[in-house]
PDB file of N, CA and C in Angstrom:
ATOM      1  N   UNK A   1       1.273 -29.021  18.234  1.00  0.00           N
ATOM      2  CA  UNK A   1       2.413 -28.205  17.874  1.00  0.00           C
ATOM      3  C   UNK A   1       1.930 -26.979  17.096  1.00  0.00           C
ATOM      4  N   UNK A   2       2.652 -25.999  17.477  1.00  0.00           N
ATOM      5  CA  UNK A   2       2.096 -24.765  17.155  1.00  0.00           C
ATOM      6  C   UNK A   2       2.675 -24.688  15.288  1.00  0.00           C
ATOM      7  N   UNK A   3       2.055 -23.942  14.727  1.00  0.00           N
ATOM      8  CA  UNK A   3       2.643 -23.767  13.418  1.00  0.00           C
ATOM      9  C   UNK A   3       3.153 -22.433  13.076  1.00  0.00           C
ATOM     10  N   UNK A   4       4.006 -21.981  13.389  1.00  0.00           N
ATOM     11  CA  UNK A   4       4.636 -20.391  12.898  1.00  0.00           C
ATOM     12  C   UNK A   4       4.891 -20.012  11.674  1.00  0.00           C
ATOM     13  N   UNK A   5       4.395 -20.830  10.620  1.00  0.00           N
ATOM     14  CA  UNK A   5       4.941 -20.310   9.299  1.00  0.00           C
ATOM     15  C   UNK A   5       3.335 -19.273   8.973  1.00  0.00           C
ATOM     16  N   UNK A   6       3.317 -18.382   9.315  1.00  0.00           N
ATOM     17  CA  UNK A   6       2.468 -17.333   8.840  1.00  0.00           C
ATOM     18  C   UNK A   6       3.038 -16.233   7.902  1.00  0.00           C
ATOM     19  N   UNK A   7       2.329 -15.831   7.091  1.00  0.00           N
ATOM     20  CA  UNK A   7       2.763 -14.451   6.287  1.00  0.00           C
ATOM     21  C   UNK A   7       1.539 -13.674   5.687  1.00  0.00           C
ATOM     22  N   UNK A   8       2.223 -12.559   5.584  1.00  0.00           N
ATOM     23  CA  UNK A   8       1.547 -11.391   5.621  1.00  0.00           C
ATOM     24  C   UNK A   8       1.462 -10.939   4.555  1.00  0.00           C
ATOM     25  N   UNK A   9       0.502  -9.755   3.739  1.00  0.00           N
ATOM     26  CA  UNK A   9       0.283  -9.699   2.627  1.00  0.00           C
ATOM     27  C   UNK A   9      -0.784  -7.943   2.416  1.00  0.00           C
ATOM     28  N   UNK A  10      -0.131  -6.853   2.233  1.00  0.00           N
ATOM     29  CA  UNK A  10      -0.801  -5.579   2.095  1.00  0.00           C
ATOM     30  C   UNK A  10      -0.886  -5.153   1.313  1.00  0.00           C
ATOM     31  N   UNK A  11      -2.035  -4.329   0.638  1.00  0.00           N
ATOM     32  CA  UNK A  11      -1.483  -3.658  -0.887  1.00  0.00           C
ATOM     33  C   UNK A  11      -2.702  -2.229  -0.693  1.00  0.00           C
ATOM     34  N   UNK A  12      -2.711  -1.965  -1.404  1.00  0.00           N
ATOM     35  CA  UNK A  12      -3.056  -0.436  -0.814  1.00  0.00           C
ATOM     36  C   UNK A  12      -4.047  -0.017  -2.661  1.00  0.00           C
ATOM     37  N   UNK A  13      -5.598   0.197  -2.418  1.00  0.00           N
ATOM     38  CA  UNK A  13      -6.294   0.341  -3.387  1.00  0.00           C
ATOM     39  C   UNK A  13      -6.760   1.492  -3.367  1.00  0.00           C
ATOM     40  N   UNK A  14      -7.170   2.183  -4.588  1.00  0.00           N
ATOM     41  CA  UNK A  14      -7.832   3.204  -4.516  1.00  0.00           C
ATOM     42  C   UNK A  14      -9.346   3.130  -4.594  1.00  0.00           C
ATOM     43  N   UNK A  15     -10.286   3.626  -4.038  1.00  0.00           N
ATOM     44  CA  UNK A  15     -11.534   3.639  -4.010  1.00  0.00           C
ATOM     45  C   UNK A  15     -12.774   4.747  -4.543  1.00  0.00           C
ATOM     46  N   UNK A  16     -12.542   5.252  -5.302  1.00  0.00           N
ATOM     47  CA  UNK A  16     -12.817   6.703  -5.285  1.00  0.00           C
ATOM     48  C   UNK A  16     -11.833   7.435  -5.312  1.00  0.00           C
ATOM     49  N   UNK A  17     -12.209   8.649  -4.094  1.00  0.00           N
ATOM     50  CA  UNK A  17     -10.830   9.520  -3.752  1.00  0.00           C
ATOM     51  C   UNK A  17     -10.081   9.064  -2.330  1.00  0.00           C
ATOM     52  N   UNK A  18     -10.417   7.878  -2.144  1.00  0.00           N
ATOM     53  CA  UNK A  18     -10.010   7.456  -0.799  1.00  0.00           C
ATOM     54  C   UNK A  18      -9.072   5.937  -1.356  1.00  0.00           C
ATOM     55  N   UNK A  19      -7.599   6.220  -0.713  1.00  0.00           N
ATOM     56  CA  UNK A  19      -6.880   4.799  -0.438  1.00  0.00           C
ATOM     57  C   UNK A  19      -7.092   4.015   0.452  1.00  0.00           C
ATOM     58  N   UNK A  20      -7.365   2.429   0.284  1.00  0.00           N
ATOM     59  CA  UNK A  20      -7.592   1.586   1.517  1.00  0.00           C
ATOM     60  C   UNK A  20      -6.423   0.544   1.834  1.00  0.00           C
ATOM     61  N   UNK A  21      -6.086   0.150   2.582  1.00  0.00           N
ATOM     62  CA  UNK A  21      -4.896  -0.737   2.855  1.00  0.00           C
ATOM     63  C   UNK A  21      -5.670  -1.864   3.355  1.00  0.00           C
ATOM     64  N   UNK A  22      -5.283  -3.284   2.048  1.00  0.00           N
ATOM     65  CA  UNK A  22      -6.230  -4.125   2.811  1.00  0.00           C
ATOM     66  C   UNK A  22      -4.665  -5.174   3.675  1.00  0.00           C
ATOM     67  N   UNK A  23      -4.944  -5.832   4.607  1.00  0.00           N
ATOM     68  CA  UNK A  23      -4.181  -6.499   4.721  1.00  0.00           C
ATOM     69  C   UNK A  23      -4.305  -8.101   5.141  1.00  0.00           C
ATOM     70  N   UNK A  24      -3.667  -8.854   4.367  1.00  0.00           N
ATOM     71  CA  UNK A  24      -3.936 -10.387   4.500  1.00  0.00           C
ATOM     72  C   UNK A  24      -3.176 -11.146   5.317  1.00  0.00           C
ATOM     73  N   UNK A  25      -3.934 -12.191   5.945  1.00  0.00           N
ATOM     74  CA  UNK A  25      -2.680 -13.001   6.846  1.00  0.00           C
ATOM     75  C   UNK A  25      -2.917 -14.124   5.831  1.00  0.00           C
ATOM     76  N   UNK A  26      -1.808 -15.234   5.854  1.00  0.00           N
ATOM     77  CA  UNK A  26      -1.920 -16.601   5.137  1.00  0.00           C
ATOM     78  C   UNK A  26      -1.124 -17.651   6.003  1.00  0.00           C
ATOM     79  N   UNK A  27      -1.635 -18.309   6.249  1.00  0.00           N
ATOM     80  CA  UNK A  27      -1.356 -19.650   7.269  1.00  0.00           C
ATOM     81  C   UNK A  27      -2.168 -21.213   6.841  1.00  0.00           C
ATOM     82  N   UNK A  28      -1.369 -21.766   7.025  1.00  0.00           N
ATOM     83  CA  UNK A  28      -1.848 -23.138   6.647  1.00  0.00           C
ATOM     84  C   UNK A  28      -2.487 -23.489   5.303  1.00  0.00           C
ATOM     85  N   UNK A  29      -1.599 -22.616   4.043  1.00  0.00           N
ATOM     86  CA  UNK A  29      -2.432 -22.676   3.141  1.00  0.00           C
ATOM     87  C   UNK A  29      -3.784 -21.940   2.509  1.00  0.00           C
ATOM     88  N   UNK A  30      -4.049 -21.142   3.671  1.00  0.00           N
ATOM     89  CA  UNK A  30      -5.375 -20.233   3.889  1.00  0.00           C
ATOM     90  C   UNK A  30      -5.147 -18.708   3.862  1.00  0.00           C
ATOM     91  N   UNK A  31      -5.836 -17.445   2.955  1.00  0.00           N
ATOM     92  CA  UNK A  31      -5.459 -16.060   3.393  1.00  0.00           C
ATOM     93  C   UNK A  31      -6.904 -15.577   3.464  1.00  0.00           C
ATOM     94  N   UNK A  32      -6.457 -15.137   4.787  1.00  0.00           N
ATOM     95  CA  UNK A  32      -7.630 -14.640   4.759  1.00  0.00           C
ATOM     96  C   UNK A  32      -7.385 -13.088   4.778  1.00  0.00           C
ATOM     97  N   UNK A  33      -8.870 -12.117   4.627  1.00  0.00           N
ATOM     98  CA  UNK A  33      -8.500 -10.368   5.029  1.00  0.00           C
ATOM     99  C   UNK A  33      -8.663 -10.420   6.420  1.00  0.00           C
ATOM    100  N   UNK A  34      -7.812  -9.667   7.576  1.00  0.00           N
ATOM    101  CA  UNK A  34      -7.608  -9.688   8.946  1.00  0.00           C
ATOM    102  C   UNK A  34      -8.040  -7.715   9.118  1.00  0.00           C
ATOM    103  N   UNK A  35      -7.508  -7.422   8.002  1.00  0.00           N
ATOM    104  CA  UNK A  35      -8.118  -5.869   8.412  1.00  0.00           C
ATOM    105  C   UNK A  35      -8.065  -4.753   6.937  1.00  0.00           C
ATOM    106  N   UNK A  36      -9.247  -3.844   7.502  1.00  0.00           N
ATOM    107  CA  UNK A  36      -9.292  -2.940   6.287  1.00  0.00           C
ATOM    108  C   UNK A  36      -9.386  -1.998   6.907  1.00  0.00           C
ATOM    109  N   UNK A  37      -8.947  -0.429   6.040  1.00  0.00           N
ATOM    110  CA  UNK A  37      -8.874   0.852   6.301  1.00  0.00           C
ATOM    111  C   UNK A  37      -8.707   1.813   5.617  1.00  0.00           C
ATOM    112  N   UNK A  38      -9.060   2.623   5.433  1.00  0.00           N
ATOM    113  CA  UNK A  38      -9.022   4.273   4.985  1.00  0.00           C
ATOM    114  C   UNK A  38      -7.492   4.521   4.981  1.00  0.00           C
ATOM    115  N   UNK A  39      -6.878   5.050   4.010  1.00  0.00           N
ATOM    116  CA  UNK A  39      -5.124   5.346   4.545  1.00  0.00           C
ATOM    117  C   UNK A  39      -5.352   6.097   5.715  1.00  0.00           C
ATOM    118  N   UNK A  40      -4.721   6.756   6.080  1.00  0.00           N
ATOM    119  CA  UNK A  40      -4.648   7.253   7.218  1.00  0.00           C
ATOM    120  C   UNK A  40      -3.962   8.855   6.883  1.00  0.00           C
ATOM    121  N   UNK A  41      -4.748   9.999   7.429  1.00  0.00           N
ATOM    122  CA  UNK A  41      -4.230  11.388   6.827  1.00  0.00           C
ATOM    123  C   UNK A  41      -2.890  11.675   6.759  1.00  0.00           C
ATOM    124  N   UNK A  42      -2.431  10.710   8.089  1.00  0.00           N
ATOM    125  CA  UNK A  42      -0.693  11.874   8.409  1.00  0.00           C
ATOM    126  C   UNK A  42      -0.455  10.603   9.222  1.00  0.00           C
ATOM    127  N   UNK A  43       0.768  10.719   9.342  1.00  0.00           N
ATOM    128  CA  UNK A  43       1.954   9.469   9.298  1.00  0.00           C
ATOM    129  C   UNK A  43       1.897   9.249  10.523  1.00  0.00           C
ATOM    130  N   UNK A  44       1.665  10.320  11.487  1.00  0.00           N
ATOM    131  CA  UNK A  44       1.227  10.048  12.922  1.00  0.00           C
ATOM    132  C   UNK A  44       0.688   8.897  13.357  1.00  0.00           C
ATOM    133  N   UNK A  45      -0.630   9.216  12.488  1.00  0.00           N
ATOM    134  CA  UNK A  45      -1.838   7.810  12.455  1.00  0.00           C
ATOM    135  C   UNK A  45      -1.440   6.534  12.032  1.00  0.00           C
ATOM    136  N   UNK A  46      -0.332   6.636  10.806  1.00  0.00           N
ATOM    137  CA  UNK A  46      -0.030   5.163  10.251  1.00  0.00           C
ATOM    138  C   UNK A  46       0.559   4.554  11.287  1.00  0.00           C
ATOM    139  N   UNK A  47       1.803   5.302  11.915  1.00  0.00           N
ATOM    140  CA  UNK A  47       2.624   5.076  12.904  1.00  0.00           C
ATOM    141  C   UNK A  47       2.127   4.290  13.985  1.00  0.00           C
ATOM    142  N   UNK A  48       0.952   4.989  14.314  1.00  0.00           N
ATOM    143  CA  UNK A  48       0.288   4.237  15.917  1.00  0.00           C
ATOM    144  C   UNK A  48      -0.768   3.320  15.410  1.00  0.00           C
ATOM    145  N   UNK A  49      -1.270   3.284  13.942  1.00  0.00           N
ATOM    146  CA  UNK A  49      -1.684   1.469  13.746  1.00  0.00           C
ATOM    147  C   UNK A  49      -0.651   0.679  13.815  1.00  0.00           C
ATOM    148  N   UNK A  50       0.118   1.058  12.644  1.00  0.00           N
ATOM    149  CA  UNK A  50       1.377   0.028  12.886  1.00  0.00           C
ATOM    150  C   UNK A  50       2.079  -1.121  14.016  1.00  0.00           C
ATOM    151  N   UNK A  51       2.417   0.516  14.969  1.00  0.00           N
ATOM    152  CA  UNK A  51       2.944   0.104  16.330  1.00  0.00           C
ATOM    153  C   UNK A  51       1.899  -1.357  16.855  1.00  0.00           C
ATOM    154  N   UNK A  52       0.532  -1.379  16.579  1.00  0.00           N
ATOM    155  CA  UNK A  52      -0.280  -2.529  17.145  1.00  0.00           C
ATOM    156  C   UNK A  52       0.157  -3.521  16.300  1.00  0.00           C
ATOM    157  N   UNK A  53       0.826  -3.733  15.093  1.00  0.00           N
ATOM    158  CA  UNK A  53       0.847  -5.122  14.415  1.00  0.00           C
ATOM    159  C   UNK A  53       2.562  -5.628  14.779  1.00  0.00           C
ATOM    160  N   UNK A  54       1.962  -6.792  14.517  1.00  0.00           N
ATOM    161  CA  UNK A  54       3.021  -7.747  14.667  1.00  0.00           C
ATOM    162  C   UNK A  54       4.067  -7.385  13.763  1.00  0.00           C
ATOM    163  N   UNK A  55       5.282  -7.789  13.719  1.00  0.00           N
ATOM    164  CA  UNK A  55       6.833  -6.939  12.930  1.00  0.00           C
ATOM    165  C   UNK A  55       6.486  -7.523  11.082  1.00  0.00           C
ATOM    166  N   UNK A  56       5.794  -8.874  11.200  1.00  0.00           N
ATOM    167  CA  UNK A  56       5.544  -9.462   9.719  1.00  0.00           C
ATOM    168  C   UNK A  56       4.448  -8.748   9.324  1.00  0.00           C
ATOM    169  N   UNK A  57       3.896  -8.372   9.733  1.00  0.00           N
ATOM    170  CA  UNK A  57       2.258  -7.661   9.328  1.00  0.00           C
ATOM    171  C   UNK A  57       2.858  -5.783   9.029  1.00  0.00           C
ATOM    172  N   UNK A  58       3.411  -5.809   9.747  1.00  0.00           N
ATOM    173  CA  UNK A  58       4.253  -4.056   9.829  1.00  0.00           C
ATOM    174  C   UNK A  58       4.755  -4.081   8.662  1.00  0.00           C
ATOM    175  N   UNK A  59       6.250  -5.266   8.225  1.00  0.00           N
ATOM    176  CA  UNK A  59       6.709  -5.103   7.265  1.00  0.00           C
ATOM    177  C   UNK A  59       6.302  -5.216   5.783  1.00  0.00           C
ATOM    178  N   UNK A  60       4.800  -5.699   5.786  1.00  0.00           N
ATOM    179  CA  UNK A  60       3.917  -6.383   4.690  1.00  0.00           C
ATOM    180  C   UNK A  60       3.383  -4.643   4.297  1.00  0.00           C
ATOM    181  N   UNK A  61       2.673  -3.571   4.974  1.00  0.00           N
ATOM    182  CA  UNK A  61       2.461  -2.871   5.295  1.00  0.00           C
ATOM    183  C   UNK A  61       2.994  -1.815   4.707  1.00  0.00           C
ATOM    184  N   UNK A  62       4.561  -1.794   5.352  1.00  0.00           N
ATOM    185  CA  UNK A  62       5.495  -0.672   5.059  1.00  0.00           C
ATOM    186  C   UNK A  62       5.855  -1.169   3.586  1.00  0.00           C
ATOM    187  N   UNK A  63       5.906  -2.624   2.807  1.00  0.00           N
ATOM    188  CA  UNK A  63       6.598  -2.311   1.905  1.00  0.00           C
ATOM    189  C   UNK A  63       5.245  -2.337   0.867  1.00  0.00           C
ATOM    190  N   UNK A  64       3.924  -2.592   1.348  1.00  0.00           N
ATOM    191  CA  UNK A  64       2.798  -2.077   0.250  1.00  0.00           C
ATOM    192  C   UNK A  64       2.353  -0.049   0.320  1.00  0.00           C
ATOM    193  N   UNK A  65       3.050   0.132   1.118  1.00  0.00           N
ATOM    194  CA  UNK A  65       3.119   1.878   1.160  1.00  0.00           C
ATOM    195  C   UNK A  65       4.440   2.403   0.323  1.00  0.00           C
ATOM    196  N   UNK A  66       5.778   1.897   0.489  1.00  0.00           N
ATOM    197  CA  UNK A  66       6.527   1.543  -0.907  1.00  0.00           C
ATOM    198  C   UNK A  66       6.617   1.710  -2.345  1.00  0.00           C
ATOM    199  N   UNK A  67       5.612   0.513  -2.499  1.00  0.00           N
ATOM    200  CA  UNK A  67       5.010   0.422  -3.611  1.00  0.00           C
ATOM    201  C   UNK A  67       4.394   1.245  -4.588  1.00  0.00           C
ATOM    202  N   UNK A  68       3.528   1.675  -3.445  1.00  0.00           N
ATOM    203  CA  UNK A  68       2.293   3.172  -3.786  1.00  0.00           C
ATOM    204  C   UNK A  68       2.768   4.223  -4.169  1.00  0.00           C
ATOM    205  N   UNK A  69       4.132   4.522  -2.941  1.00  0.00           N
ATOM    206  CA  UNK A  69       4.855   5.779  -3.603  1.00  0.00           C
ATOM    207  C   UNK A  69       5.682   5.774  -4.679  1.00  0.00           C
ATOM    208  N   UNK A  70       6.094   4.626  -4.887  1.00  0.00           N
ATOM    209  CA  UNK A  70       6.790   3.911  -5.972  1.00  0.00           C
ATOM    210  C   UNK A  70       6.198   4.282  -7.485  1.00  0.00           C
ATOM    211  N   UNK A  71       4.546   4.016  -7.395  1.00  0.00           N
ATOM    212  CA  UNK A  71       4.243   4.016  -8.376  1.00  0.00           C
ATOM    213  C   UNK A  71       3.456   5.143  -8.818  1.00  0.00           C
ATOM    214  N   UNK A  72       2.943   6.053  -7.753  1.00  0.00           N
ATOM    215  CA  UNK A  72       3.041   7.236  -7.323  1.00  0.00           C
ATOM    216  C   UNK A  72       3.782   8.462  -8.492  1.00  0.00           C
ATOM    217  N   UNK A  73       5.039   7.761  -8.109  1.00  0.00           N
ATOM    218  CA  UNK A  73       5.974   8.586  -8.923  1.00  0.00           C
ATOM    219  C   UNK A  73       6.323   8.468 -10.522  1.00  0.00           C
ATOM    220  N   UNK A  74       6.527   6.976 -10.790  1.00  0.00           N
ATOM    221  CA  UNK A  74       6.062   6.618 -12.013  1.00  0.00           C
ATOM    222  C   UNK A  74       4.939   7.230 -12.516  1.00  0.00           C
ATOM    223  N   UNK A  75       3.421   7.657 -12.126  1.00  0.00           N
ATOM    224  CA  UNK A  75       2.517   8.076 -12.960  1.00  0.00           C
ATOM    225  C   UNK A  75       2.773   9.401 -13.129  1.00  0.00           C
ATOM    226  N   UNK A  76       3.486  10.288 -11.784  1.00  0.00           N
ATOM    227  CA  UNK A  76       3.663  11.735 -12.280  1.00  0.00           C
ATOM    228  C   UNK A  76       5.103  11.860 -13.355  1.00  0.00           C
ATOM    229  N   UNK A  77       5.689  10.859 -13.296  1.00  0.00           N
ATOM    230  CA  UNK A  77       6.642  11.285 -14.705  1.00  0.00           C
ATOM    231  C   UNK A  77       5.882  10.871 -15.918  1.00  0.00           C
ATOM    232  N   UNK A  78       4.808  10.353 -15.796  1.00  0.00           N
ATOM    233  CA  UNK A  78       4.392  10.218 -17.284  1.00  0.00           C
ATOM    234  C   UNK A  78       3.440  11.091 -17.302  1.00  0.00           C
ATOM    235  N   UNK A  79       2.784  11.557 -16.475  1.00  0.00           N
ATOM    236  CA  UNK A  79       2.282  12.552 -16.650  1.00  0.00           C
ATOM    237  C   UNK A  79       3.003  14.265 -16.880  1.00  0.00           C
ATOM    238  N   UNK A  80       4.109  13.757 -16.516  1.00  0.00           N
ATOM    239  CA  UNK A  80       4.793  15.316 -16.896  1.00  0.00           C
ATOM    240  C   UNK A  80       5.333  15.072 -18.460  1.00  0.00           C
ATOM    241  N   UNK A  81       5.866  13.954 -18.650  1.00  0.00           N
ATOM    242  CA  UNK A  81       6.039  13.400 -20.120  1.00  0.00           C
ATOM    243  C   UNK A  81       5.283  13.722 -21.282  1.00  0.00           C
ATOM    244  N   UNK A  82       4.043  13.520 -20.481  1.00  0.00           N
ATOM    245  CA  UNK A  82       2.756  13.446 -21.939  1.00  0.00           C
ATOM    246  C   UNK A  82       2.379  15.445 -22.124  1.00  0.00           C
ATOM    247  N   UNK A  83       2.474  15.847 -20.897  1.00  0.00           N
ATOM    248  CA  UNK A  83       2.151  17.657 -20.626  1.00  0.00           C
ATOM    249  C   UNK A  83       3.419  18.085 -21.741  1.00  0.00           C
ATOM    250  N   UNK A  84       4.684  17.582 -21.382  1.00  0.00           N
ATOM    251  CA  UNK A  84       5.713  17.979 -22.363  1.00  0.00           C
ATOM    252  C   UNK A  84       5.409  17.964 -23.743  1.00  0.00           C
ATOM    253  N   UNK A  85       5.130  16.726 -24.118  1.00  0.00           N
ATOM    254  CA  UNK A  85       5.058  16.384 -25.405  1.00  0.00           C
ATOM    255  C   UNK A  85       3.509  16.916 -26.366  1.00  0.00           C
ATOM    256  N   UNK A  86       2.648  17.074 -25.097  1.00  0.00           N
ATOM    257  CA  UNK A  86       1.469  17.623 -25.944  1.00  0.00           C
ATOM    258  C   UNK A  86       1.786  19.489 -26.049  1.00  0.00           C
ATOM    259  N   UNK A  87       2.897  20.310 -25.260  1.00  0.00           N
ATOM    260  CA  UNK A  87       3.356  21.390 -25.703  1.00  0.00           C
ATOM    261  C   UNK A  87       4.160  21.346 -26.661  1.00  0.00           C
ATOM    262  N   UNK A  88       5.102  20.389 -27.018  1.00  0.00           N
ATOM    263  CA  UNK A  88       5.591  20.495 -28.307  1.00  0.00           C
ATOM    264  C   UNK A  88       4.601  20.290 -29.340  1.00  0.00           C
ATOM    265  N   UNK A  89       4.017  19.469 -29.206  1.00  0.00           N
ATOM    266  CA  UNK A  89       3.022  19.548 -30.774  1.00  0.00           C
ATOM    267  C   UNK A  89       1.935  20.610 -31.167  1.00  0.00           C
ATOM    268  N   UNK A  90       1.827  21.504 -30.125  1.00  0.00           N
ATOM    269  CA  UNK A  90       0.769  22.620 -29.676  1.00  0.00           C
ATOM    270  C   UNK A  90       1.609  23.301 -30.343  1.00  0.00           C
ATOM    271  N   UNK A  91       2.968  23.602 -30.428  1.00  0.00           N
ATOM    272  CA  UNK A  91       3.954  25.011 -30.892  1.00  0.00           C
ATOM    273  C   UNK A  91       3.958  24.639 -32.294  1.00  0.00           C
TER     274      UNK A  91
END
C-alpha cells in the first residue's frame, strides 16, 4: 500500500550575496533535501521551476518566498527607523 502522507518543506537562505531555496520532502518520518538552488533572477525562471514540482512542493515554495518578502520588509522598516532616529540625535 502506497503511503501518501508526504510533505514539503522550503525556506530560502542567504549565502553571501546569493539566496538559495533549499527544499525538503518528509515521508515516513524521514526529511530529506530533494533540491537546492540559487534564487532565480526574474520570476520567469521561478515560474518554470515551479511549474515542474508537484502542487505540495510548489506551495511549500511559494509560501517560503512569502516569508522572505515578509521579512524583507520588516528589516527595511527598521532600517528606515534606526536612519530616522540616528538624524534626530545628529540635529
Amino acid at each position: 500500500m502506497k503511503n501518501n502522507n508526504v510533505s514539503f518543506r522550503a525556506e530560502i537562505i542567504e549565502k553571501g550575496n546569493t539566496d538559495f531555496i533549499f527544499l525538503y520532502r518528509r515521508a515516513s518520518g524521514v526529511t530529506e533535501l530533494i533540491h537546492s538552488q540559487p534564487m532565480p533572477e526574474c520570476y520567469d525562471e521561478l515560474d518554470d521551476w515551479l511549474s515542474q514540482l508537484p502542487p505540495k512542493a510548489r506551495f511549500a515554495v511559494y509560501y517560503a518566498v512569502q516569508e522572505n518578502i515578509r521579512s524583507l520588509g520588516i528589516t527595511l522598516r527598521l532600517a528606515e527607523i534606526i536612519y530616522r532616529n540616528s538624524k534626530v540625535k545628529q540635529s
